[in-house]
PDB file of N, CA and C in Angstrom:
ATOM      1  N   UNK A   1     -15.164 126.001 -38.712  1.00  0.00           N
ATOM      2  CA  UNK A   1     -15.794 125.656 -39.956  1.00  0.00           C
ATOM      3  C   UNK A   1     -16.895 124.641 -39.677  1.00  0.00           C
ATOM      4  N   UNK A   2     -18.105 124.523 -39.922  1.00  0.00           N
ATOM      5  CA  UNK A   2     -19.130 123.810 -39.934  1.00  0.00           C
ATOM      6  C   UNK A   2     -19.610 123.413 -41.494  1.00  0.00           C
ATOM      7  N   UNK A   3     -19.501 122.071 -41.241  1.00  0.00           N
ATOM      8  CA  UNK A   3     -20.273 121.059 -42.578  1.00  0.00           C
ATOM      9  C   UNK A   3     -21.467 120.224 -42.328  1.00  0.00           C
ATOM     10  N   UNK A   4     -22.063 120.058 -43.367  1.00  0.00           N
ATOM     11  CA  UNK A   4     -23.387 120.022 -43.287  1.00  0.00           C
ATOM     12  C   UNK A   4     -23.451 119.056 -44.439  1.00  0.00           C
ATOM     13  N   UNK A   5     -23.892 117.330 -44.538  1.00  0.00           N
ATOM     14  CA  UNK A   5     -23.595 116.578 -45.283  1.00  0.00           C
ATOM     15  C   UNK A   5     -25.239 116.287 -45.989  1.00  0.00           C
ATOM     16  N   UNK A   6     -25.575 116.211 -46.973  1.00  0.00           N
ATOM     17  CA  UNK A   6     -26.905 115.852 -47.616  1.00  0.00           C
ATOM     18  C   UNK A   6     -27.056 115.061 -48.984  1.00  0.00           C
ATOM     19  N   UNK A   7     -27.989 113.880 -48.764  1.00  0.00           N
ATOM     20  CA  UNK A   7     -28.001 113.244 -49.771  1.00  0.00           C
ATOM     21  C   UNK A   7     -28.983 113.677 -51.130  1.00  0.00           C
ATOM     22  N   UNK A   8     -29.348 113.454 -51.873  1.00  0.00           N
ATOM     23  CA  UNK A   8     -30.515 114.087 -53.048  1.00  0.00           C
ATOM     24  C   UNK A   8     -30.828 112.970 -53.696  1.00  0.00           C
ATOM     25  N   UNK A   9     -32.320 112.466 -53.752  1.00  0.00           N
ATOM     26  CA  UNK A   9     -33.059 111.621 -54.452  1.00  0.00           C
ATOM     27  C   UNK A   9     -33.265 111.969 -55.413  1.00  0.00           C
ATOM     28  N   UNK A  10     -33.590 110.954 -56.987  1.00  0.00           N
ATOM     29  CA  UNK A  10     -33.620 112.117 -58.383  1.00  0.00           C
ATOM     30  C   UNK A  10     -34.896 112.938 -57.952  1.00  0.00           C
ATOM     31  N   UNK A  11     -35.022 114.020 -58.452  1.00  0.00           N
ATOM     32  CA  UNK A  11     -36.142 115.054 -58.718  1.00  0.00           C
ATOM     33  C   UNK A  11     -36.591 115.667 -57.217  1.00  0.00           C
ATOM     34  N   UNK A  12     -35.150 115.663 -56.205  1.00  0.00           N
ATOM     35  CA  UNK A  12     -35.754 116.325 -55.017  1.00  0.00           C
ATOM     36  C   UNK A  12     -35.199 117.752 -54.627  1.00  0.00           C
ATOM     37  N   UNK A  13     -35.270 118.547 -53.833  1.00  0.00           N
ATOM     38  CA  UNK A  13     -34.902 119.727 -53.469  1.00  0.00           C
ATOM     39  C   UNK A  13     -34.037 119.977 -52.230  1.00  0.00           C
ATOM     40  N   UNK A  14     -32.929 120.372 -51.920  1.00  0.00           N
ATOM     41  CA  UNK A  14     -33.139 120.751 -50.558  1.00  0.00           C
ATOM     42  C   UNK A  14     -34.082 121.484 -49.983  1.00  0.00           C
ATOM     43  N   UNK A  15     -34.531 120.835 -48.912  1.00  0.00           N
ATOM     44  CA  UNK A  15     -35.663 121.825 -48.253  1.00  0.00           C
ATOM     45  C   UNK A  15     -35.139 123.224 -48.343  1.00  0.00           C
ATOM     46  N   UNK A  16     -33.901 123.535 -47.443  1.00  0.00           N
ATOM     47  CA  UNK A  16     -33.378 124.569 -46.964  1.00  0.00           C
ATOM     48  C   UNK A  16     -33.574 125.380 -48.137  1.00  0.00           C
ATOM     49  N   UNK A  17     -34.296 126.791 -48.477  1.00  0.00           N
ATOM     50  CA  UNK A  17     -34.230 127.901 -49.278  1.00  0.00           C
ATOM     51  C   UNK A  17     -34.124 128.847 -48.884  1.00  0.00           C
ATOM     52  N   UNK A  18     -33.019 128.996 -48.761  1.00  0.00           N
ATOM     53  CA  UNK A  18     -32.544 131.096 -48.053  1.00  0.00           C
ATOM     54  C   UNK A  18     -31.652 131.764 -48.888  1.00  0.00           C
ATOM     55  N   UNK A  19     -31.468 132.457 -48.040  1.00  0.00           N
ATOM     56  CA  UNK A  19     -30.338 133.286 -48.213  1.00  0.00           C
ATOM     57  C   UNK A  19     -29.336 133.761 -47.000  1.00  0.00           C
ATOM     58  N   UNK A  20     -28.386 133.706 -47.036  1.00  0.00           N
ATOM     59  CA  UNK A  20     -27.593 133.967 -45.349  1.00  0.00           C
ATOM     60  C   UNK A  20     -26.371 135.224 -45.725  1.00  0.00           C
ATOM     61  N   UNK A  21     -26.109 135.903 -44.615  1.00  0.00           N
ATOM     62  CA  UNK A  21     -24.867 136.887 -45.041  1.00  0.00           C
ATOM     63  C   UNK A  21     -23.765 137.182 -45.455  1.00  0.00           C
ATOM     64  N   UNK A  22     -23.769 135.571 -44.633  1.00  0.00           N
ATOM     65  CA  UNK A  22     -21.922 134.866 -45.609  1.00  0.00           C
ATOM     66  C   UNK A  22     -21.700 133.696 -46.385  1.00  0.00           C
ATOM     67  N   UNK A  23     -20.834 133.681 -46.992  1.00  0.00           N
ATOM     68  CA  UNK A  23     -20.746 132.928 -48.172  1.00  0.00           C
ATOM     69  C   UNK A  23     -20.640 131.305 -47.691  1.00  0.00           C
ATOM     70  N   UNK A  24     -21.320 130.448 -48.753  1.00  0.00           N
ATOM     71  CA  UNK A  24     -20.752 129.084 -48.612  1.00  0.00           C
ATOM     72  C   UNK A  24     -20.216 127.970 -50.012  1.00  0.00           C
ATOM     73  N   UNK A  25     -19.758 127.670 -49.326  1.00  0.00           N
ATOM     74  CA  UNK A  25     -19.009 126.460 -50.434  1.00  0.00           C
ATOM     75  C   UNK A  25     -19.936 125.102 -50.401  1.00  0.00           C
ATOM     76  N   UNK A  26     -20.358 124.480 -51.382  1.00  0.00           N
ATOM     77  CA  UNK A  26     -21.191 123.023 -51.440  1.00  0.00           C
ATOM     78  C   UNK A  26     -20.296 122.318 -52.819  1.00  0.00           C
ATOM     79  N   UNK A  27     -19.767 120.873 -52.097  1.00  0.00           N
ATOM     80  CA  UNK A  27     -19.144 120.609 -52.551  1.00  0.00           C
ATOM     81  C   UNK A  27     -19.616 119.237 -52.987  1.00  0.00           C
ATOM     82  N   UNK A  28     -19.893 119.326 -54.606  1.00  0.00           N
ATOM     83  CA  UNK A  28     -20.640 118.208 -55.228  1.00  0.00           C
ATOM     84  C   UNK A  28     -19.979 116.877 -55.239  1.00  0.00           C
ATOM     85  N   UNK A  29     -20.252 115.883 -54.242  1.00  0.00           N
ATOM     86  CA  UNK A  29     -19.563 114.795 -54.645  1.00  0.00           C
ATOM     87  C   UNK A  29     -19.498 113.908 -55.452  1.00  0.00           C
ATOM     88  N   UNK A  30     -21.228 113.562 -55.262  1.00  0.00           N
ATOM     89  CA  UNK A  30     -21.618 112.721 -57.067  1.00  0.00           C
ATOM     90  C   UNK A  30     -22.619 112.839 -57.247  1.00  0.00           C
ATOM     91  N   UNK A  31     -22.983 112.638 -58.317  1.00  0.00           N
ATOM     92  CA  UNK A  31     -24.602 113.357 -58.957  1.00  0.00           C
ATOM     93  C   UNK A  31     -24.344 113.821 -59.638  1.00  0.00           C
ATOM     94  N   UNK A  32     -25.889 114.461 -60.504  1.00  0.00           N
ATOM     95  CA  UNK A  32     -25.968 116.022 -61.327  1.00  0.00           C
ATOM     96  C   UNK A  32     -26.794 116.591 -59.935  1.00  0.00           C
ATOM     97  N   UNK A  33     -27.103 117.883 -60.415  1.00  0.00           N
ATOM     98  CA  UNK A  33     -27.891 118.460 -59.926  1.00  0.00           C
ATOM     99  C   UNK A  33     -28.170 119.848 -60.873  1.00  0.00           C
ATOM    100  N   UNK A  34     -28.977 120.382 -60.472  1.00  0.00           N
ATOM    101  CA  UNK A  34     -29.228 121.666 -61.337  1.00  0.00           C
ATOM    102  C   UNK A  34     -29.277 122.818 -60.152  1.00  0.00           C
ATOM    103  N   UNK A  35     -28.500 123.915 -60.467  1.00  0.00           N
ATOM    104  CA  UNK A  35     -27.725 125.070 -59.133  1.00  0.00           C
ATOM    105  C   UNK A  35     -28.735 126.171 -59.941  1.00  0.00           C
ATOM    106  N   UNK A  36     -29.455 126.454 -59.029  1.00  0.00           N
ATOM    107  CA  UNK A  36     -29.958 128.378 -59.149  1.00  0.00           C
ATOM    108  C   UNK A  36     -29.741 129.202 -58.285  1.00  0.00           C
ATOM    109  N   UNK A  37     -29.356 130.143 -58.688  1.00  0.00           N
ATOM    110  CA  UNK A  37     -29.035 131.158 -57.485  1.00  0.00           C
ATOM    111  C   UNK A  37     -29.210 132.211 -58.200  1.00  0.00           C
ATOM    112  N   UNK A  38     -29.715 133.257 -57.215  1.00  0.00           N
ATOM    113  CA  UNK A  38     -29.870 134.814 -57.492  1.00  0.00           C
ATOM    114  C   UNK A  38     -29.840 135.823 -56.605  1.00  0.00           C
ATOM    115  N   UNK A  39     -29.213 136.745 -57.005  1.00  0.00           N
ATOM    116  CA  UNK A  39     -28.576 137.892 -56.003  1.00  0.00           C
ATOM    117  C   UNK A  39     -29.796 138.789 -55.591  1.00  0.00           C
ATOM    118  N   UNK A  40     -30.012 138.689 -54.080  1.00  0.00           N
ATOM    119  CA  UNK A  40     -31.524 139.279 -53.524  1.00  0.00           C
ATOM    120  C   UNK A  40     -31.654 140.754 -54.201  1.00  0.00           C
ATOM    121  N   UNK A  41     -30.746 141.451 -54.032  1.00  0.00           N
ATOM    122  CA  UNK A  41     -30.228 142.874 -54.220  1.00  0.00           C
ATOM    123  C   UNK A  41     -30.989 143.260 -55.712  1.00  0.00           C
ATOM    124  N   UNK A  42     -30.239 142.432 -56.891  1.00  0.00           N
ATOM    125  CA  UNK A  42     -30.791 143.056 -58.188  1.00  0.00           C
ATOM    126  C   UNK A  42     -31.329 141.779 -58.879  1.00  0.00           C
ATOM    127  N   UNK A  43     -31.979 140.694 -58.423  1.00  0.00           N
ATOM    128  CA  UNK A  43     -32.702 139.982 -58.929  1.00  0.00           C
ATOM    129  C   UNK A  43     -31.927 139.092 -60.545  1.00  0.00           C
ATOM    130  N   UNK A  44     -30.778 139.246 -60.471  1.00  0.00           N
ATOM    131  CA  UNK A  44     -30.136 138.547 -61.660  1.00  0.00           C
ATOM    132  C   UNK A  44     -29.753 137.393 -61.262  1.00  0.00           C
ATOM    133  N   UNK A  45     -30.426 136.074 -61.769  1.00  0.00           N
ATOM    134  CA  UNK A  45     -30.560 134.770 -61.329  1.00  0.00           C
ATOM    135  C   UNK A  45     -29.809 134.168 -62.478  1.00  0.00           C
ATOM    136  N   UNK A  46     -28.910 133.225 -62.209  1.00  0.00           N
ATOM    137  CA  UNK A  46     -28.267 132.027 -62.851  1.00  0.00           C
ATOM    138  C   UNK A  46     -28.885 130.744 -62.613  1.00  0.00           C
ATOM    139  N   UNK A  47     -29.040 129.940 -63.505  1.00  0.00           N
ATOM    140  CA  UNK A  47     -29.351 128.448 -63.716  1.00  0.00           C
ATOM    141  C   UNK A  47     -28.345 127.613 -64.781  1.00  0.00           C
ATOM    142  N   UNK A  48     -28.048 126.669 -63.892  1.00  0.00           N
ATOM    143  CA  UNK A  48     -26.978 125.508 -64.711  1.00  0.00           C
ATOM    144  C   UNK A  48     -26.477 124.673 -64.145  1.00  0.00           C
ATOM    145  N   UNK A  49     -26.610 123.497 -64.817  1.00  0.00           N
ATOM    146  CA  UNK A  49     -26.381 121.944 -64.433  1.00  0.00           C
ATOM    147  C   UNK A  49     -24.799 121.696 -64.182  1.00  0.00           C
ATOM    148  N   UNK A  50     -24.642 121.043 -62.702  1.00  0.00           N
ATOM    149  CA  UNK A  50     -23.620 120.525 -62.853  1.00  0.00           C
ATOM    150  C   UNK A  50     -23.208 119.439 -61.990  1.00  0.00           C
ATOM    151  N   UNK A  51     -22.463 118.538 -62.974  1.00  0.00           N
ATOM    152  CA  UNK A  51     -22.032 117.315 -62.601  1.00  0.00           C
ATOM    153  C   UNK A  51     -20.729 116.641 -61.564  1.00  0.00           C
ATOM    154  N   UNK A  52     -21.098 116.242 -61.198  1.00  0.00           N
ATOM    155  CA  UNK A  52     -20.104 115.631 -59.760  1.00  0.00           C
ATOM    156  C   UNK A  52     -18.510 115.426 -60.474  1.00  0.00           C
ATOM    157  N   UNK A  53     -17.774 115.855 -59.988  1.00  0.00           N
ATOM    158  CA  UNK A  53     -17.255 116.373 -59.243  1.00  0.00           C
ATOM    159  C   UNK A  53     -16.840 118.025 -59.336  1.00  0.00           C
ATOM    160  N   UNK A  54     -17.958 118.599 -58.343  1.00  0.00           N
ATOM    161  CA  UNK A  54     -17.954 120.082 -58.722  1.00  0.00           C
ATOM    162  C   UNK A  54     -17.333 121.092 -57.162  1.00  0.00           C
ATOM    163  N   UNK A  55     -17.006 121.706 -56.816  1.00  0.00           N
ATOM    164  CA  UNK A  55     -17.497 123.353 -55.731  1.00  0.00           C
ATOM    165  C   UNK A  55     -17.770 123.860 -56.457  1.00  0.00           C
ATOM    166  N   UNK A  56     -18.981 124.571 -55.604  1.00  0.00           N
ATOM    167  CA  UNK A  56     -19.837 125.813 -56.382  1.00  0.00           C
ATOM    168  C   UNK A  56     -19.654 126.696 -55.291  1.00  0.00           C
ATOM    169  N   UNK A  57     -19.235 127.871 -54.993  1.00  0.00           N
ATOM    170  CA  UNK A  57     -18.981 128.820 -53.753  1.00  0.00           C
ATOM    171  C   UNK A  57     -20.321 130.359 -53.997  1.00  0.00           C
ATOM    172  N   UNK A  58     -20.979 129.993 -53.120  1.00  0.00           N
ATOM    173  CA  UNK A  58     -22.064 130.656 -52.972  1.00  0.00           C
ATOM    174  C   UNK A  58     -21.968 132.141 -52.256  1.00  0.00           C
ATOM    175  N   UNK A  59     -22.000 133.347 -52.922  1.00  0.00           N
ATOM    176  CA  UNK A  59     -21.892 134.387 -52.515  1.00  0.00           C
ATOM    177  C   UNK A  59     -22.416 134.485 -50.905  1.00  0.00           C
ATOM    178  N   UNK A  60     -22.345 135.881 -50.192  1.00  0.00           N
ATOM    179  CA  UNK A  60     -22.985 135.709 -49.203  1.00  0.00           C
ATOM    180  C   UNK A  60     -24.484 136.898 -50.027  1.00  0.00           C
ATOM    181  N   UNK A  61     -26.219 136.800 -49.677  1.00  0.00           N
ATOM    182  CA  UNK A  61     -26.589 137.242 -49.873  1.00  0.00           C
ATOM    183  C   UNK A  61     -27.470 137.209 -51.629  1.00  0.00           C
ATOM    184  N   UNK A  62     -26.909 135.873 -51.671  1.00  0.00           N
ATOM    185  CA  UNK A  62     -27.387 134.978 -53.011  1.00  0.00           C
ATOM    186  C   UNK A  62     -28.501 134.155 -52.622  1.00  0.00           C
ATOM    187  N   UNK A  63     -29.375 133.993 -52.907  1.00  0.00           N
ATOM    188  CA  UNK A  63     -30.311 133.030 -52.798  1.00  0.00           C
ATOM    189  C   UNK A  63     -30.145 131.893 -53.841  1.00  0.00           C
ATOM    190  N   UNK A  64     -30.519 130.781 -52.799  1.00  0.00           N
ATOM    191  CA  UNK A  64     -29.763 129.104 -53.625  1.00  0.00           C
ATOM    192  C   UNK A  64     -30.493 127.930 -53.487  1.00  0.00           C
ATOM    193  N   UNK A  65     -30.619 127.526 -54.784  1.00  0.00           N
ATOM    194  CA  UNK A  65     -31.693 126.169 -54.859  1.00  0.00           C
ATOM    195  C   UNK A  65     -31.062 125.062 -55.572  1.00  0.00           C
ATOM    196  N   UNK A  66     -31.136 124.058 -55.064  1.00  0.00           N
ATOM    197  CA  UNK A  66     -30.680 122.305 -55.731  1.00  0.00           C
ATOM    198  C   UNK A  66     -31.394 121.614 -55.871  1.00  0.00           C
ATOM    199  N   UNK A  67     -31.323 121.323 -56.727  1.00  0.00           N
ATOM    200  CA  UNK A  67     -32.220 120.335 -57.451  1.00  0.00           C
ATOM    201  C   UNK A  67     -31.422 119.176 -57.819  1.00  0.00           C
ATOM    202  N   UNK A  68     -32.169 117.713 -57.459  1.00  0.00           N
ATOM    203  CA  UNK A  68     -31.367 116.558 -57.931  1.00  0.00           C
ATOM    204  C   UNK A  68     -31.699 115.963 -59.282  1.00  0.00           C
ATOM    205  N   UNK A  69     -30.923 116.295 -60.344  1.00  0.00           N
ATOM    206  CA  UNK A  69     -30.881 115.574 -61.492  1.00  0.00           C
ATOM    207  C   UNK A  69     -31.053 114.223 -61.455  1.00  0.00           C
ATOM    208  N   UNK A  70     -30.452 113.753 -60.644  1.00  0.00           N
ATOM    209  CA  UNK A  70     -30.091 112.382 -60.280  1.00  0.00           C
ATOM    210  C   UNK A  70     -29.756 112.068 -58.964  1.00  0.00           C
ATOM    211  N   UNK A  71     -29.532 111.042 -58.231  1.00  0.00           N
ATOM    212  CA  UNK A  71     -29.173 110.610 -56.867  1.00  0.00           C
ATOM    213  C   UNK A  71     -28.073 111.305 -57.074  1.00  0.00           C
ATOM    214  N   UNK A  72     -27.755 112.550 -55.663  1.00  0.00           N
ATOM    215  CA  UNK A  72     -26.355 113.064 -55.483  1.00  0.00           C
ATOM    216  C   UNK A  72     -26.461 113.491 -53.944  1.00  0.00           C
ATOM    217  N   UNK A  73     -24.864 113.847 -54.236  1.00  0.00           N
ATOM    218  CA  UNK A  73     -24.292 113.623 -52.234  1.00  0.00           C
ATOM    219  C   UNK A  73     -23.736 114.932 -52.260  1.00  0.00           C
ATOM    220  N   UNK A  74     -23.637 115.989 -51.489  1.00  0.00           N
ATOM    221  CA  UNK A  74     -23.321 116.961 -51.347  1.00  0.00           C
ATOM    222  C   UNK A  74     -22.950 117.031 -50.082  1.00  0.00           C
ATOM    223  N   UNK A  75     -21.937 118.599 -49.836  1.00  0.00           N
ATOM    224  CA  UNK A  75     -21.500 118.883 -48.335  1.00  0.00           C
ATOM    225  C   UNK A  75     -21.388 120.562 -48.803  1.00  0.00           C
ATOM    226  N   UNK A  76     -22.151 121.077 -47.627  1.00  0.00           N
ATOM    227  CA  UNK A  76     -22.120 122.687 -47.595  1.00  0.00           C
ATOM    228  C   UNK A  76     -21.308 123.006 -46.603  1.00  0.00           C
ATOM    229  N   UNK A  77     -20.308 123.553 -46.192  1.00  0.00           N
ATOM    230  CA  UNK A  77     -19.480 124.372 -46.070  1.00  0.00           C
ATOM    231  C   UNK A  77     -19.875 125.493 -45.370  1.00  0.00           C
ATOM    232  N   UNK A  78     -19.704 126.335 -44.216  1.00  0.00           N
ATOM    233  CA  UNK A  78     -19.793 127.740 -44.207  1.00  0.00           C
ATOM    234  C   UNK A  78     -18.859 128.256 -42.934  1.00  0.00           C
ATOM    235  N   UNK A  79     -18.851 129.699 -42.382  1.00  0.00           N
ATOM    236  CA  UNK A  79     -17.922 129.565 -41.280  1.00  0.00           C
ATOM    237  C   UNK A  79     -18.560 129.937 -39.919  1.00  0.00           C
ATOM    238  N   UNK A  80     -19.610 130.266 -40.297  1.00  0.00           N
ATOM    239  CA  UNK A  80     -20.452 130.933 -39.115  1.00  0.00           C
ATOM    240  C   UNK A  80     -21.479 129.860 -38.739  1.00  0.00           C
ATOM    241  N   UNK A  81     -22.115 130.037 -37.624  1.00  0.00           N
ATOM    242  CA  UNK A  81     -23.363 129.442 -37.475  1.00  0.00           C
ATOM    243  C   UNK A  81     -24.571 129.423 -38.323  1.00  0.00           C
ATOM    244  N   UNK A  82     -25.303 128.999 -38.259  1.00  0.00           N
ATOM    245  CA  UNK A  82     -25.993 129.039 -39.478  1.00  0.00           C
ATOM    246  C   UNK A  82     -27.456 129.434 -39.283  1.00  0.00           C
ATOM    247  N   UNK A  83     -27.353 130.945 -40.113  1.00  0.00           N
ATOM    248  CA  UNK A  83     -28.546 131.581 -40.173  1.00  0.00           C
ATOM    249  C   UNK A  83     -29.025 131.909 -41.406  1.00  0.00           C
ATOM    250  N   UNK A  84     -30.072 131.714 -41.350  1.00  0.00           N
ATOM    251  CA  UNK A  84     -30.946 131.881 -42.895  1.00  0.00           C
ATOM    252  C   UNK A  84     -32.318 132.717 -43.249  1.00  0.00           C
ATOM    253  N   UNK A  85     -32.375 133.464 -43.592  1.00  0.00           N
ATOM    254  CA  UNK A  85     -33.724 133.601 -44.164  1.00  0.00           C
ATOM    255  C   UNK A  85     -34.722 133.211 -45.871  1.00  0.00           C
ATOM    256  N   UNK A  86     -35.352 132.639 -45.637  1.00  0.00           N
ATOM    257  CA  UNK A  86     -36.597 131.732 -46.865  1.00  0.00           C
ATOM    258  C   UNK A  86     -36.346 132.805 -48.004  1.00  0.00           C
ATOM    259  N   UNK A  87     -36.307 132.350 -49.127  1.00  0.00           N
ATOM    260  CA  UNK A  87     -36.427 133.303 -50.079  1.00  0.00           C
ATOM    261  C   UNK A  87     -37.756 132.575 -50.918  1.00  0.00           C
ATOM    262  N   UNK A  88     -38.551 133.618 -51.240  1.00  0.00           N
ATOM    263  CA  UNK A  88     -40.474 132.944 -51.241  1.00  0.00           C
ATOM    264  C   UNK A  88     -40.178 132.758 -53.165  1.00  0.00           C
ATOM    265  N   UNK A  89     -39.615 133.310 -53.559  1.00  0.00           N
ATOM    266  CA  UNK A  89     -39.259 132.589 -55.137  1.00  0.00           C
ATOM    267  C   UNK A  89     -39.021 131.024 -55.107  1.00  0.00           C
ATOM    268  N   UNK A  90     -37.826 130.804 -54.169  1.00  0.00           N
ATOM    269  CA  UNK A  90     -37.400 128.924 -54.337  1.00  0.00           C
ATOM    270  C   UNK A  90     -38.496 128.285 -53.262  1.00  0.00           C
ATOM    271  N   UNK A  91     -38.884 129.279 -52.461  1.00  0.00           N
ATOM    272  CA  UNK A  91     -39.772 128.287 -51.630  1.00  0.00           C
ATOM    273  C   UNK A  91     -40.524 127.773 -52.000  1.00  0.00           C
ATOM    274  N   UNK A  92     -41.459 128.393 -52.987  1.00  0.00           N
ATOM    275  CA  UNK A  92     -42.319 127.780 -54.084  1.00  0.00           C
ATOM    276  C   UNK A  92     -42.029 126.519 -54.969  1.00  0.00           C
ATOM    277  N   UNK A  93     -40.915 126.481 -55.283  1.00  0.00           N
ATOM    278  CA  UNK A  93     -40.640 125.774 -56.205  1.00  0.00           C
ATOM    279  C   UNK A  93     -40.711 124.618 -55.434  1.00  0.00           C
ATOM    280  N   UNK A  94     -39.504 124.687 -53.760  1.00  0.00           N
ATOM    281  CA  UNK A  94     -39.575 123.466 -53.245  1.00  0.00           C
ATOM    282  C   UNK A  94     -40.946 123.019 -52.498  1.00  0.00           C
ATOM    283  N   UNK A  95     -41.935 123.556 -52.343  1.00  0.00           N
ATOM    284  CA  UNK A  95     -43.070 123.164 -51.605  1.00  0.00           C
ATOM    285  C   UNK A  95     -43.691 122.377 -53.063  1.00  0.00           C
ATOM    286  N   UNK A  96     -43.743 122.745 -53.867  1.00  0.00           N
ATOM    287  CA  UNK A  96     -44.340 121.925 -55.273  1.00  0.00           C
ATOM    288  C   UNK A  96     -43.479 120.455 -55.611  1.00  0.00           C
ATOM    289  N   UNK A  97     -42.127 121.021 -55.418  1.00  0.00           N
ATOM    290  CA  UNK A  97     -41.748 119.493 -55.482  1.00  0.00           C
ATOM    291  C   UNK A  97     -42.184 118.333 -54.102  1.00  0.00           C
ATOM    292  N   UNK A  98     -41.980 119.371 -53.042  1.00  0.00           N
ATOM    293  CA  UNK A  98     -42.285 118.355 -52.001  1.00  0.00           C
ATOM    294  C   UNK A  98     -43.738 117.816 -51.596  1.00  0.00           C
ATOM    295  N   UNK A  99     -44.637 118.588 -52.485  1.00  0.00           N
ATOM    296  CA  UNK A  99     -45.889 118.745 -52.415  1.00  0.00           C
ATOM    297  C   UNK A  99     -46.468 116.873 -51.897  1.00  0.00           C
TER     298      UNK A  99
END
């Protein structure tokens, strides 16, 4: 099992925007944040805020974006090594925030 620990400044992004084959768990410790994700396959995207103390378990093949509502601490979860490919919808979003 490999974890992956990250902090979030208000109004920042994780860089990381992909999508990978297998599933992961990110486990909200404190914060808000705002979770989008959408399934590459048929393009049906969810958006919704949620507050610490959360897991959110991320399909494999979902594309996934965080956003910090507020200062929050997170840990992602997965079982494999970690491979990803950019999904150019959130990449956008995070190159504008990080702009």
């Amino acid at each position: 099992m490999i974890k992956k620990s990250t902090l979030l400044k208000l109004e920042r992004v994780v860089p990381e925007v992909d999508t990978h084959s297998f599933p992961s768990i990110h486990i909200l410790i404190s914060g808000l944040i705002e979770y989008q994700e959408e399934h590459i396959e048929n393009n049906q995207e969810h958006i919704k805020k949620i507050q610490a103390p959360a897991i959110i378990n991320t399909p494999a093949n979902f594309a996934h974006l965080i956003i910090a509502l507020e200062d929050s601490i997170f840990i992602e979860i997965f079982e494999k090594s970690y491979e990803a490919t950019n999904y150019n919808k959130y990449r956008k979003i995070v190159n504008e925030k990080l702009g």
